[in-house]
Protein backbone atom coordinates (compact mmCIF):
# COMPACT_ATOMS: atom_id res chain seq x y z
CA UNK A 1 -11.59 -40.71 -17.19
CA UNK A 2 -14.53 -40.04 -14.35
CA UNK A 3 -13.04 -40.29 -10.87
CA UNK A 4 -14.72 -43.18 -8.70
CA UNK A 5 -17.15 -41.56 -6.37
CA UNK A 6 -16.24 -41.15 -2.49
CA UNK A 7 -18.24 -43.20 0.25
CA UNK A 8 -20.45 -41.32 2.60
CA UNK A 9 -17.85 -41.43 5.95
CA UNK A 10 -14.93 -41.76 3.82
CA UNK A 11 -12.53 -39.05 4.53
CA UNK A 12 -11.70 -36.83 1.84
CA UNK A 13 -8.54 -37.18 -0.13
CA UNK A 14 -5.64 -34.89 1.07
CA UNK A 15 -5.39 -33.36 -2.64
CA UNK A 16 -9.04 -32.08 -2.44
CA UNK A 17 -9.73 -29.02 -4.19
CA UNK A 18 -12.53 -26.89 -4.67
CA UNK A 19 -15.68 -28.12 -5.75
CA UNK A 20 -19.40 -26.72 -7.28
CA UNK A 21 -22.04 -28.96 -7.59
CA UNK A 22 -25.26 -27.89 -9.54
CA UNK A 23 -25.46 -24.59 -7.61
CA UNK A 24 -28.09 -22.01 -8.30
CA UNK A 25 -28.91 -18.35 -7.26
CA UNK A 26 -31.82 -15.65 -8.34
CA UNK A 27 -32.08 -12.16 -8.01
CA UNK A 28 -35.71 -10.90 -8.10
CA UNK A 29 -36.57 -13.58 -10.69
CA UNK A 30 -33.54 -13.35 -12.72
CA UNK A 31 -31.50 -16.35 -13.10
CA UNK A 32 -28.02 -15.33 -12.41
CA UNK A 33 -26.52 -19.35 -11.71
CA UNK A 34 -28.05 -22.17 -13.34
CA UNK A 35 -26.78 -25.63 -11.98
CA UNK A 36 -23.54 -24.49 -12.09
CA UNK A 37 -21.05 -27.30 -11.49
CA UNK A 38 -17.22 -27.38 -11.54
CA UNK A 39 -13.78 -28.43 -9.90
CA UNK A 40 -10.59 -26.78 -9.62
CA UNK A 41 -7.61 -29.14 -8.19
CA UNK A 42 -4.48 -28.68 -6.68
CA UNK A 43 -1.85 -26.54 -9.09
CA UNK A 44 -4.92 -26.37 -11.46
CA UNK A 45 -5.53 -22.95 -13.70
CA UNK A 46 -9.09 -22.87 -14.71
CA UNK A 47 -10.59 -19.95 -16.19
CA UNK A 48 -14.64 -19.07 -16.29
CA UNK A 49 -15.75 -17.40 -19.65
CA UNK A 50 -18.34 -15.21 -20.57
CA UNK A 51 -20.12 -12.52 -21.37
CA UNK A 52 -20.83 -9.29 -19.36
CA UNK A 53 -23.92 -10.54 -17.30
CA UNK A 54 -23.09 -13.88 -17.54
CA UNK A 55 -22.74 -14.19 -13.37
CA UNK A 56 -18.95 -14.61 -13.04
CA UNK A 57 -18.11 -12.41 -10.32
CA UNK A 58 -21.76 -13.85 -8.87
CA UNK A 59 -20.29 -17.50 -8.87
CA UNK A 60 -16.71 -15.60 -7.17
CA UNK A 61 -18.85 -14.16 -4.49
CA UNK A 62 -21.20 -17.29 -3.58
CA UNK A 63 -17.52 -19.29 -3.13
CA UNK A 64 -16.37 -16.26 -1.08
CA UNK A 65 -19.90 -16.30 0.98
CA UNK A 66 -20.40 -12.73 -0.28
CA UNK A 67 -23.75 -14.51 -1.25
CA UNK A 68 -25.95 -17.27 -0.45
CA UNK A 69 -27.06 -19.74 -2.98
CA UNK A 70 -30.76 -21.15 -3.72
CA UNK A 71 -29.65 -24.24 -4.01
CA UNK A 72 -26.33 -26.59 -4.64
CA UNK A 73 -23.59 -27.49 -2.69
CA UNK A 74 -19.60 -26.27 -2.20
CA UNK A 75 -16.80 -27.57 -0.76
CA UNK A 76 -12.96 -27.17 -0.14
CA UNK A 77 -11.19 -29.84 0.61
CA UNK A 78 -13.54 -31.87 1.31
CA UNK A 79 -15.06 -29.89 3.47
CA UNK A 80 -18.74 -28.04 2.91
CA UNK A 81 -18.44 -24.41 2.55
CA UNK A 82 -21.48 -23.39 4.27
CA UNK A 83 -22.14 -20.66 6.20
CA UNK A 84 -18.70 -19.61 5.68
CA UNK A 85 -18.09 -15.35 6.02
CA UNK A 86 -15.64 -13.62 3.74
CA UNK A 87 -13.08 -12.58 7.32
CA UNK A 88 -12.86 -16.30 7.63
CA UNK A 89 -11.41 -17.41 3.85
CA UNK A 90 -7.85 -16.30 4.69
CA UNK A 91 -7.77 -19.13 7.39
CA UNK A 92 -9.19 -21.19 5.07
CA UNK A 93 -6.22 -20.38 2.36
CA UNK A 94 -8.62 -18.91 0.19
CA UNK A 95 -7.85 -15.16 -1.50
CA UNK A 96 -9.29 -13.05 -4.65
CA UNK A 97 -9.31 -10.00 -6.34
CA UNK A 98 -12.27 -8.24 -7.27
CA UNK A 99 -12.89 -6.48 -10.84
CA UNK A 100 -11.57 -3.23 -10.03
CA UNK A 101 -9.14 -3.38 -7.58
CA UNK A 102 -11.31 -2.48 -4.13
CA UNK A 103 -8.02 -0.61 -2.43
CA UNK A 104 -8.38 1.12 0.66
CA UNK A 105 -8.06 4.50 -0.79
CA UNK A 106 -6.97 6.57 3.07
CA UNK A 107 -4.03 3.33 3.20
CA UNK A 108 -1.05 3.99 1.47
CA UNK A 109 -0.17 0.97 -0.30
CA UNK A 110 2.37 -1.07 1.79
CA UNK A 111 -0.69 -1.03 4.09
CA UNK A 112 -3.14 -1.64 1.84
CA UNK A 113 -1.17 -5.20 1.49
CA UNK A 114 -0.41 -5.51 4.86
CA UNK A 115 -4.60 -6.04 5.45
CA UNK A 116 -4.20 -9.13 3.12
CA UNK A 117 -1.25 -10.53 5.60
CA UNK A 118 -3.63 -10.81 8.73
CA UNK A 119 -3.66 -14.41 8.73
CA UNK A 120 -0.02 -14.13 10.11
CA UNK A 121 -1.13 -11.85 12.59
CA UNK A 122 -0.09 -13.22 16.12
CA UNK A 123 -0.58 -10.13 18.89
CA UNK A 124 -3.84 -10.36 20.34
CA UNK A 125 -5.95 -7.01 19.98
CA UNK A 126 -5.15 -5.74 23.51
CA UNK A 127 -1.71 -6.26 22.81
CA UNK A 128 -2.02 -3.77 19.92
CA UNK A 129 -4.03 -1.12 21.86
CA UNK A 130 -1.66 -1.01 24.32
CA UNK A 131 1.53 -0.77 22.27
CA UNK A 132 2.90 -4.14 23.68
CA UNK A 133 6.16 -5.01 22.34
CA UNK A 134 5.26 -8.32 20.91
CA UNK A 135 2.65 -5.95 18.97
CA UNK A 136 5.40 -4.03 17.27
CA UNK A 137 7.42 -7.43 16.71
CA UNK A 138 4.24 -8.56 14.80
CA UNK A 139 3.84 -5.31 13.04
CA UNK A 140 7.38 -5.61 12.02
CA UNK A 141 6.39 -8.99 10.68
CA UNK A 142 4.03 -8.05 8.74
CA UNK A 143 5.50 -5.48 6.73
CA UNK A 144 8.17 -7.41 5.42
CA UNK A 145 5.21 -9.62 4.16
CA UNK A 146 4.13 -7.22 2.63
CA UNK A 147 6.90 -5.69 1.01
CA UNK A 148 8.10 -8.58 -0.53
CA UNK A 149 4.59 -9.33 -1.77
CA UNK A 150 5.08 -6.19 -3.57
CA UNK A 151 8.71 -6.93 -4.63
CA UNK A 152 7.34 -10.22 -6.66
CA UNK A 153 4.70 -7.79 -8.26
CA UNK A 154 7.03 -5.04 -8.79
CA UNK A 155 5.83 -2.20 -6.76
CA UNK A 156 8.03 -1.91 -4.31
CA UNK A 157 8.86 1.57 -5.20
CA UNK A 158 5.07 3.04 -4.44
CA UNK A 159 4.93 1.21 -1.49
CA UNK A 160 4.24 5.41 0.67
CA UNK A 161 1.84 6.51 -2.06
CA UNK A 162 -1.94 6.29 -1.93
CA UNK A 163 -3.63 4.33 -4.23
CA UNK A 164 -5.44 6.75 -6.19
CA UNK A 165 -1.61 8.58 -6.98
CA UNK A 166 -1.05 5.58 -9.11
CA UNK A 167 -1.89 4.52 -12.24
CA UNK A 168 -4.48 1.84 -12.90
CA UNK A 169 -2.36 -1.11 -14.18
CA UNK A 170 -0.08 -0.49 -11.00
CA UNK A 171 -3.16 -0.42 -8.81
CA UNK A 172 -3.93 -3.71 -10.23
CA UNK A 173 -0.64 -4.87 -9.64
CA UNK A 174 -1.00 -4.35 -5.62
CA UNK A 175 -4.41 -5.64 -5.58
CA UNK A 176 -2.65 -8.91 -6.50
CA UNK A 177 -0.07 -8.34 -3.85
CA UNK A 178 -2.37 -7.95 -0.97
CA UNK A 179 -4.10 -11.47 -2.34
CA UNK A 180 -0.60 -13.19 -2.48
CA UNK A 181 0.86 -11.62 0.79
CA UNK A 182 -1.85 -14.28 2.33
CA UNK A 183 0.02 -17.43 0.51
CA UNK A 184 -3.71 -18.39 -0.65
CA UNK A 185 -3.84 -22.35 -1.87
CA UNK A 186 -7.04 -20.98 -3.66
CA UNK A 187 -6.56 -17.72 -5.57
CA UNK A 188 -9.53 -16.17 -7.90
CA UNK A 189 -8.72 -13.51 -9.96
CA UNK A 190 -12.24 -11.73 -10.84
CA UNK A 191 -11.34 -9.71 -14.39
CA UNK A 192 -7.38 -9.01 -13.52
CA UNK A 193 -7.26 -7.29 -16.79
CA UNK A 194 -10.42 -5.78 -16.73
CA UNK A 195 -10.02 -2.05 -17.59
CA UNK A 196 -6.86 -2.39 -18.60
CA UNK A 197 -5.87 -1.14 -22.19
CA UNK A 198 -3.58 -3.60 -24.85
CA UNK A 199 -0.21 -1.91 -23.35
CA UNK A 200 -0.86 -2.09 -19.77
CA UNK A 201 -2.89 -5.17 -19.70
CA UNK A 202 0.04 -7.75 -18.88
CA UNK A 203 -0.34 -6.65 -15.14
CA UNK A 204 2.14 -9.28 -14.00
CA UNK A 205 5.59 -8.78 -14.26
CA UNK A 206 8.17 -10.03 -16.75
C-alpha cells in the first residue's frame, strides 16, 4: 500500500524517518549512485546489499555529509539534510560505524567511547580548560556513559587497554559502543562483520 503524498506546507509527520529520493553521485566519471531512492522508518531494520564496489559505504557517507551528492534529495524527519557536517549528526540522533572500526588508536578504549557521548556534554570549553568543577561533574558523566555502553557490548573488562591490544572482533565490539553511547534514533552499521572470520563474526553479544 503507497502512502498518500504530503502537501507542500504540511508539517511532517512526527514518525518521520529517513528518506533518499533518486540521489546520484560521480567520481571522475564513474557512477558510484544511480537514482538511488529509499526509506527507513521508525524501529525499521533495513539492510543495503551488494557487491564490493557497489557504493554502500558511498550512500553511508552522502547521509552522513561525508560527501556531497550530484543530484537528489535527503531528509530526516522531515527535515532536508543539506549542508549538514558529520560533528553535527549526533545532535541530530544520527550515529554509524564505519567498515573497519576507525578507533582512536593513542585513546584507550573507555575514551575512545566517551568521544561518541559528546552530545551529553554540558561544560562549556572554558570550563574544561580551566578545571572547573562542573567540568569534572560532566566528565564524571560521561564515563559512566560510556562504561555502560560497553557493559551492553561486553567489554567492560578492556575498558584501560588501547585499541590495537585487542583483538579485532572486540575492536568491533567498541566501535559499536561508542555509536550507542550517543542513544542514536538512526544507527548505520557500514560492514559490522566485515573482516570478521565464521567464529568471531557474531560481534554482538549473546
Amino acid at each position: 500500500m503507497e502512502s498518500a503524498p504530503r502537501r507542500e506546507n504540511e508539517d511532517p509527520p512526527a514518525s518521520a524517518g529517513l528518506t533518499v529520493e533518486e540521489v546520484t553521485i560521480s567520481f571522475g566519471g564513474i557512477t558510484a549512485l544511480d537514482g538511488v531512492s529509499l526509506e527507513a522508518s521508525p524501529g525499521e531494520v533495513l539492510g543495503v546489499i551488494g557487491p564490493n564496489g557497489a557504493g554502500k559505504t558511498t550512500l553511508f557517507n552522502v547521509i552522513c555529509g561525508f560527501v556531497d551528492p550530484d543530484s537528489g534529495q535527503l531528509t530526516w524527519r522531515g527535515n532536508a539534510l543539506r549542508r549538514v557536517r558529520p560533528h553535527q549528526l549526533a545532535s541530530l540522533g544520527i550515529a554509524r560505524t564505519l567498515q573497519g572500526v576507525g578507533l582512536f588508536a593513542q585513546l584507550t578504549v573507555l575514551e575512545n567511547v566517551m568521544t561518541g557521548a559528546n552530545r551529553f556534554r554540558r561544560a562549556g570549553v572554558l570550563s574544561s580548560l580551566l578545571g572547573l568543577p562542573r567540568s569534572d561533574g560532566d566528565e564524571s558523566r560521561l564515563r559512566e556513559r560510556a562504561r555502560s555502553a560497553l557493559e551492553r557490548m561486553s567489554c567492560g573488562e578492556f575498558e584501560r587497554r588501547l585499541p590495537g591490544s585487542l583483538p579485532f572482533a572486540v575492536q568491533k565490539r567498541v566501535a559499536l559502543a561508542r555509536a550507542l553511547v550517543s542513544e542514536p534514533d538512526l544507527l548505520l552499521l557500514d560492514e559490522p562483520a566485515g573482516g570478521l572470520d565464521a567464529t568471531s563474526s557474531r560481534i554482538w553479544p549473546s
